[in-house]
Protein backbone atom coordinates (compact mmCIF):
# COMPACT_ATOMS: atom_id res chain seq x y z
CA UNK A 1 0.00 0.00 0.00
CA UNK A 2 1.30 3.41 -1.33
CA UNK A 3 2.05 5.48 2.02
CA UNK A 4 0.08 8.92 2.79
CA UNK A 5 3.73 10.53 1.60
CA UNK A 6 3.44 8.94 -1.35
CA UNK A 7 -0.14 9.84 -2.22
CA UNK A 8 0.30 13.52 -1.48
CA UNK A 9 3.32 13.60 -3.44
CA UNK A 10 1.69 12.04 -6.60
CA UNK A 11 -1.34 14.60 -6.34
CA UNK A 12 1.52 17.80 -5.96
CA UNK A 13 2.76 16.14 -9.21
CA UNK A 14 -0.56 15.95 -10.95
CA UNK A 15 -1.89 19.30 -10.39
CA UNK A 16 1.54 20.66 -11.44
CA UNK A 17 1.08 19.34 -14.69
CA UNK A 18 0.98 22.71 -17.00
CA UNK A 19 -2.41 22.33 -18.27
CA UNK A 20 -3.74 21.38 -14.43
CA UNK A 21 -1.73 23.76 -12.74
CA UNK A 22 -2.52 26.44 -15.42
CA UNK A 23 -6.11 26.48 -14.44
CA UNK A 24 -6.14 25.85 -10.81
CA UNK A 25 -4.08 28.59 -10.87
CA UNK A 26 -6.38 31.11 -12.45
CA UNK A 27 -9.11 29.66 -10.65
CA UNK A 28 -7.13 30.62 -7.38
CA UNK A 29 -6.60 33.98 -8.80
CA UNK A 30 -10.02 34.85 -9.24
CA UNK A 31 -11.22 33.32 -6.14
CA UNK A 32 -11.75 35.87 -3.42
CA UNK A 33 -9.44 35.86 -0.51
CA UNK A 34 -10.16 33.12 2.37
CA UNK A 35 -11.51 30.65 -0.36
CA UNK A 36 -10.36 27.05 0.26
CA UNK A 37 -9.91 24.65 -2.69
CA UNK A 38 -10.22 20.71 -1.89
CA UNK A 39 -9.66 18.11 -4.61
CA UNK A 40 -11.81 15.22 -4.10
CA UNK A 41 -12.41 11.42 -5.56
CA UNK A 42 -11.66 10.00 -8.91
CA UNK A 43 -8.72 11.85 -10.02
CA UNK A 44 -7.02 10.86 -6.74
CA UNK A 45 -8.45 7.38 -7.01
CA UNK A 46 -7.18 7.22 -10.22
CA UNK A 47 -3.24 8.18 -9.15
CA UNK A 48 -3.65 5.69 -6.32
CA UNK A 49 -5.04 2.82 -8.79
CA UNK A 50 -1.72 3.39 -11.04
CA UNK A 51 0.55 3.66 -8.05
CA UNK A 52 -0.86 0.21 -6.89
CA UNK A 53 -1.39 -1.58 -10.02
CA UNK A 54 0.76 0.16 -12.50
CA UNK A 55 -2.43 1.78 -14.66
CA UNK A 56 -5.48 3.50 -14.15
CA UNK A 57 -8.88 4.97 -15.77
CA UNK A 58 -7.59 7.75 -17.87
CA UNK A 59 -8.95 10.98 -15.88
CA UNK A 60 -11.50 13.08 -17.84
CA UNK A 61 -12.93 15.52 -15.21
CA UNK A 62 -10.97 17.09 -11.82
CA UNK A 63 -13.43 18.00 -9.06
CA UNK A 64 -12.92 20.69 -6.69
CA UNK A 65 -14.95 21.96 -3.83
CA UNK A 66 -14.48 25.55 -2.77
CA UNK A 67 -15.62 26.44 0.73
CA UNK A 68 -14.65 29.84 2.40
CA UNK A 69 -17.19 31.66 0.37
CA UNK A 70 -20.14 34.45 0.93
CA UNK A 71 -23.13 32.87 0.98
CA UNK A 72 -24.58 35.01 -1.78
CA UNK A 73 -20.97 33.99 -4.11
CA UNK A 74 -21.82 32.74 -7.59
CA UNK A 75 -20.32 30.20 -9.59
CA UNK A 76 -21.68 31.50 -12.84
CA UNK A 77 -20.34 34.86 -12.44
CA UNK A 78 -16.81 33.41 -11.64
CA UNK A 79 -17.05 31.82 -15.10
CA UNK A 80 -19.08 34.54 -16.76
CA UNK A 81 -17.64 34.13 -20.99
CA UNK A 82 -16.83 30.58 -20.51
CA UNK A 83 -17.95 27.32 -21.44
CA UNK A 84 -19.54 25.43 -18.43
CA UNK A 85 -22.88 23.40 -17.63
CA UNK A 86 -24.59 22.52 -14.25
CA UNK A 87 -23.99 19.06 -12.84
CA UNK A 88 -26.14 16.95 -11.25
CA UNK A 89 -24.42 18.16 -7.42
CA UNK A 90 -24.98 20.97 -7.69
CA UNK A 91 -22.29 23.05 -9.12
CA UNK A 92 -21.03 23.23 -12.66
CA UNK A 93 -18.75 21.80 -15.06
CA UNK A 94 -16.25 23.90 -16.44
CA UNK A 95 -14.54 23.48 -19.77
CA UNK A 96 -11.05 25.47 -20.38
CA UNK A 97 -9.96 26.38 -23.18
CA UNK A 98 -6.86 25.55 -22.13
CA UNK A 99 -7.32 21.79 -20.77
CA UNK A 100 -7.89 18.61 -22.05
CA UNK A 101 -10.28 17.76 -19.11
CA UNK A 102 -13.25 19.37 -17.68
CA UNK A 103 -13.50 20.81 -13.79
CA UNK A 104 -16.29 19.95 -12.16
CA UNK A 105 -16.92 22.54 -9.34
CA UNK A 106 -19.03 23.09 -6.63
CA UNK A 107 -19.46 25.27 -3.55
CA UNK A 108 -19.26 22.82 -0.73
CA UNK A 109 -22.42 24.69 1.44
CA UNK A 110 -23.97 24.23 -2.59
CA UNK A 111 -23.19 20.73 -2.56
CA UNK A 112 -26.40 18.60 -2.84
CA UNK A 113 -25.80 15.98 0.34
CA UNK A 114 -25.03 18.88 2.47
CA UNK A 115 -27.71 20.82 1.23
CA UNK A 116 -30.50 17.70 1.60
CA UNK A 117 -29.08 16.80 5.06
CA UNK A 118 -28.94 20.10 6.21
CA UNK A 119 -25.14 19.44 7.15
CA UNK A 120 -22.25 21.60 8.03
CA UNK A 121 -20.48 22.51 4.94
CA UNK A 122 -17.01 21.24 6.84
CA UNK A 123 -13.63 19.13 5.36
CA UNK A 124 -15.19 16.42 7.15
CA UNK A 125 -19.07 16.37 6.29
CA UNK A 126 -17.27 16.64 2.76
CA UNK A 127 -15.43 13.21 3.64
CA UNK A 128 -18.59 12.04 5.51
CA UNK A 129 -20.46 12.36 1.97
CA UNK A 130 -18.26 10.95 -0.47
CA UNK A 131 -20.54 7.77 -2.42
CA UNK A 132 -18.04 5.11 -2.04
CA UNK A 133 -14.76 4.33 -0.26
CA UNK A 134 -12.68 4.13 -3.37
CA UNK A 135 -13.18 7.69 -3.79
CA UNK A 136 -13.65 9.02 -0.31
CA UNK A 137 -10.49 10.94 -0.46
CA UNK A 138 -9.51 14.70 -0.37
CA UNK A 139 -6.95 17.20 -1.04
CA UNK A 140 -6.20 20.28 0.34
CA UNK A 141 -4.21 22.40 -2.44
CA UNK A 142 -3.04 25.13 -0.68
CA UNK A 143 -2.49 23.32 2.72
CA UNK A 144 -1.28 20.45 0.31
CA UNK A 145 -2.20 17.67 2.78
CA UNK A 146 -4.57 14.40 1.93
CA UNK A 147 -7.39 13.22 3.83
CA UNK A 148 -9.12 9.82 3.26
CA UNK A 149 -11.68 7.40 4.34
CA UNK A 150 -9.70 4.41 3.77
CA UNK A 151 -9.69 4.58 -0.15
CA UNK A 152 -6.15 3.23 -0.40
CA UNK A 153 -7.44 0.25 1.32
CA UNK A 154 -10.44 -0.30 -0.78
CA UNK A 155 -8.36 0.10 -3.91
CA UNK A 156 -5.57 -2.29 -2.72
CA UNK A 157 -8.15 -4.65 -1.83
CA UNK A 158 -10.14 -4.02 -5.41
CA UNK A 159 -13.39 -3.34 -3.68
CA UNK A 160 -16.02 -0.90 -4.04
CA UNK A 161 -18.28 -0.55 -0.97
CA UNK A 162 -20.41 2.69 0.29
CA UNK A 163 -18.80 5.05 2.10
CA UNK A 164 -21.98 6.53 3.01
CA UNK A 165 -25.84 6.02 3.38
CA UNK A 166 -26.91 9.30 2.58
CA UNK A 167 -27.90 9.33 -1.50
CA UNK A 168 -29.24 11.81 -3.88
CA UNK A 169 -31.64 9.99 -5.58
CA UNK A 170 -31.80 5.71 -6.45
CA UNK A 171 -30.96 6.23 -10.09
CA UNK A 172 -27.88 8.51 -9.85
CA UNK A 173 -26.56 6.05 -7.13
CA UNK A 174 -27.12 2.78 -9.26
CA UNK A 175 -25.91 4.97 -12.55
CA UNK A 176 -22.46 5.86 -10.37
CA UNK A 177 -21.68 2.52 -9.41
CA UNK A 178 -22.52 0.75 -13.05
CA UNK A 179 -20.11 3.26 -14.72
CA UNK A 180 -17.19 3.40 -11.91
CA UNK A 181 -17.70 -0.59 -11.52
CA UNK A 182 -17.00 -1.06 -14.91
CA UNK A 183 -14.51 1.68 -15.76
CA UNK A 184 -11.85 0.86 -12.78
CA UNK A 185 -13.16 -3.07 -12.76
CA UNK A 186 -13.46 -3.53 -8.89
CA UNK A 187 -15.63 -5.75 -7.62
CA UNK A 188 -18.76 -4.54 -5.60
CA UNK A 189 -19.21 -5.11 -1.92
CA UNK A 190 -21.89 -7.51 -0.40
CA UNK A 191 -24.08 -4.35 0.75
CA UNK A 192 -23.47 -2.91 -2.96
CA UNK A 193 -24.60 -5.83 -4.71
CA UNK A 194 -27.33 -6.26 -2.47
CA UNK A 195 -28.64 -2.78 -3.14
CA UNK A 196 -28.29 -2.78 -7.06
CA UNK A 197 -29.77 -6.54 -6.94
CA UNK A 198 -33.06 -5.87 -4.65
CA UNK A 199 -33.45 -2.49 -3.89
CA UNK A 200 -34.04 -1.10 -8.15
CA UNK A 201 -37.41 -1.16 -9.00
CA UNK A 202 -39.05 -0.97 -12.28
CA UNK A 203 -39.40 1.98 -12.77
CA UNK A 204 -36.10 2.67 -11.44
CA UNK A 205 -34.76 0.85 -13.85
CA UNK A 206 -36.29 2.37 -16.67
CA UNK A 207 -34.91 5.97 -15.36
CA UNK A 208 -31.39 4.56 -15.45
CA UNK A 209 -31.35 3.45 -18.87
CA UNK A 210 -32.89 7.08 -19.51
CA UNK A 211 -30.20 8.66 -17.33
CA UNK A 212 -27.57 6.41 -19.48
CA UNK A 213 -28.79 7.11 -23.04
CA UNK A 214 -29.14 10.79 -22.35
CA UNK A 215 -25.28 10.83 -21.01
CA UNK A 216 -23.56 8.39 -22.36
CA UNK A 217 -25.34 7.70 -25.49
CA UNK A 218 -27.06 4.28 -26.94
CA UNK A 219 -24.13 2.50 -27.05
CA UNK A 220 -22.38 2.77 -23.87
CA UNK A 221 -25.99 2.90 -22.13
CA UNK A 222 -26.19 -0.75 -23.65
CA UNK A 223 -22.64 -1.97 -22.38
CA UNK A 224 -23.80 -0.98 -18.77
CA UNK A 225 -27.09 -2.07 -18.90
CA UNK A 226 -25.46 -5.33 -20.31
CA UNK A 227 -23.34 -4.83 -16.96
CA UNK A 228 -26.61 -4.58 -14.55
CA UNK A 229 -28.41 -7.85 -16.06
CA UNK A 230 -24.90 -9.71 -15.97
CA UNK A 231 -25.11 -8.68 -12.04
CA UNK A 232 -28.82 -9.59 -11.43
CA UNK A 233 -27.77 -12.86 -13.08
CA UNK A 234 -26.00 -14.55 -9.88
CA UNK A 235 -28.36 -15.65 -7.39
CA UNK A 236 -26.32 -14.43 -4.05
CA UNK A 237 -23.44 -12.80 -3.25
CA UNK A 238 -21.12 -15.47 -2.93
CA UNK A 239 -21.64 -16.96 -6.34
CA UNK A 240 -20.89 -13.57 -7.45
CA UNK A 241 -18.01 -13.12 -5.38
CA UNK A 242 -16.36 -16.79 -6.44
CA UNK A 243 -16.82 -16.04 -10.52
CA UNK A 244 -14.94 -12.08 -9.90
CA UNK A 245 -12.40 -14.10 -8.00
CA UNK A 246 -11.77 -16.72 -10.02
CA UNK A 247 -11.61 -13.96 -13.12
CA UNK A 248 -7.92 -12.78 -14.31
CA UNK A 249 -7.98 -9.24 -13.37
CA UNK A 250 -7.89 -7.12 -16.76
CA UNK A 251 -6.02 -4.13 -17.19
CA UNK A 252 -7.85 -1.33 -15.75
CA UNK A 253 -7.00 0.60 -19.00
CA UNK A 254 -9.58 -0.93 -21.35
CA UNK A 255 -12.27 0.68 -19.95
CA UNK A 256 -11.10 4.15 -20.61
CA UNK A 257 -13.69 4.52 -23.25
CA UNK A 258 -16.12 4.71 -20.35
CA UNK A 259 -14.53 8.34 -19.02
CA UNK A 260 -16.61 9.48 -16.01
């Protein structure tokens, strides 16, 4: 297992890249004094995944929370003349001119889980609402430290489990853990498969191959949904668990067609 050091030290490298650091940077510039910028889940998750395994998902978006803010401060108006839409968190996703990936930001009192909980917007309610423990990690830029919810250890282990129990809604839940399942290949944890095995309805279901057409288009939406009925297929948990086992573990890499 990749020590805290060496974590923190791959992230400092990562957002130093020029066309990272180049927009961090102005985002930090623009950003009134007392802001605090925290880098959270799947880019980490994916520089963690490579330092274990030796590859990783290619990384498509970088989220950042910003907390430290006016109530009344707006996101929009930050980014007024560029190219952004709203995500389904409640913040928006920001595309540079000057990147290859997107940045997906939100104001952490903004963020939906804090918002529907009526939580704190602190470091650690941040941490406390993170889906699943193979992203429930955070950076600190300025501060440049790392804080986790033992994500190395669900990544070492190859296991994707809930980090917490408080949800948006059903189908953005079951859509997240179809699409990081299959893009980083981990296996799901007993409560997971439970959940995506007895607790979709219907009607749920029909709202997640919706929510899957109308981002990911036909195709993928058909690979995934091939995913879910491959899932529902075993009859418990440990039949599941013995055929993932017994599997060769395929490089991570193939999926990167499946960005998230």
């Amino acid at each position: 297992m990749p020590s805290k050091e060496t974590v923190e030290s791959a992230v400092k490298q990562f957002i130093s890249r020029p066309d990272t650091s180049a927009v961090i940077n102005r985002l930090c510039d623009n950003l009134p004094k007392g802001a605090v910028l925290y880098l959270v889940g799947g880019a980490i998750r994916n520089l963690i995944i490579r330092l274990v395994f030796g590859s990783a998902p290619q990384t498509g978006d970088i989220d950042l929370f910003i907390s430290g803010l006016p109530d009344d401060f707006s996101l929009t108006g930050l980014l007024e003349g560029e190219v952004f839409d709203k995500t389904d968190l409640g913040g928006v996703r920001w595309h540079p001119k000057s990147s290859d990936v997107t940045f997906d930001l939100c104001l952490l009192p903004k963020f939906v889980l804090v918002q529907k909980y009526r939580l704190q917007p602190t470091l650690e309610n941040l941490l406390n609402c993170i889906d699943f423990t193979i992203n429930a990690i955070v950076f600190d830029v300025a501060a440049g430290k790392l804080y986790e919810r033992k994500c190395t250890e669900a990544i070492e282990n190859r296991c994707m489990d809930f980090n917490t129990y408080r949800f948006y809604t059903k189908q953005l839940l079951a859509y997240r853990i179809l699409l990081i399942r299959r893009k980083t290949g981990f296996m799901l944890s007993e409560k997971i498969f439970s959940y995506m095995k007895h607790q979709i309805s219907l009607s749920d279901l029909s709202d997640l191959k919706a929510l899957f057409k109308q981002k990911l288009g036909k195709n993928k939406a058909s690979v995934l949904m091939s995913d879910y009925d491959n899932l529902c297929s075993f009859g418990n948990y440990a039949e599941y668990e013995g055929a993932v086992k017994g599997q060769t573990p395929h490089s991570i890499e193939t999926n990167d067609d499946l960005i998230l």
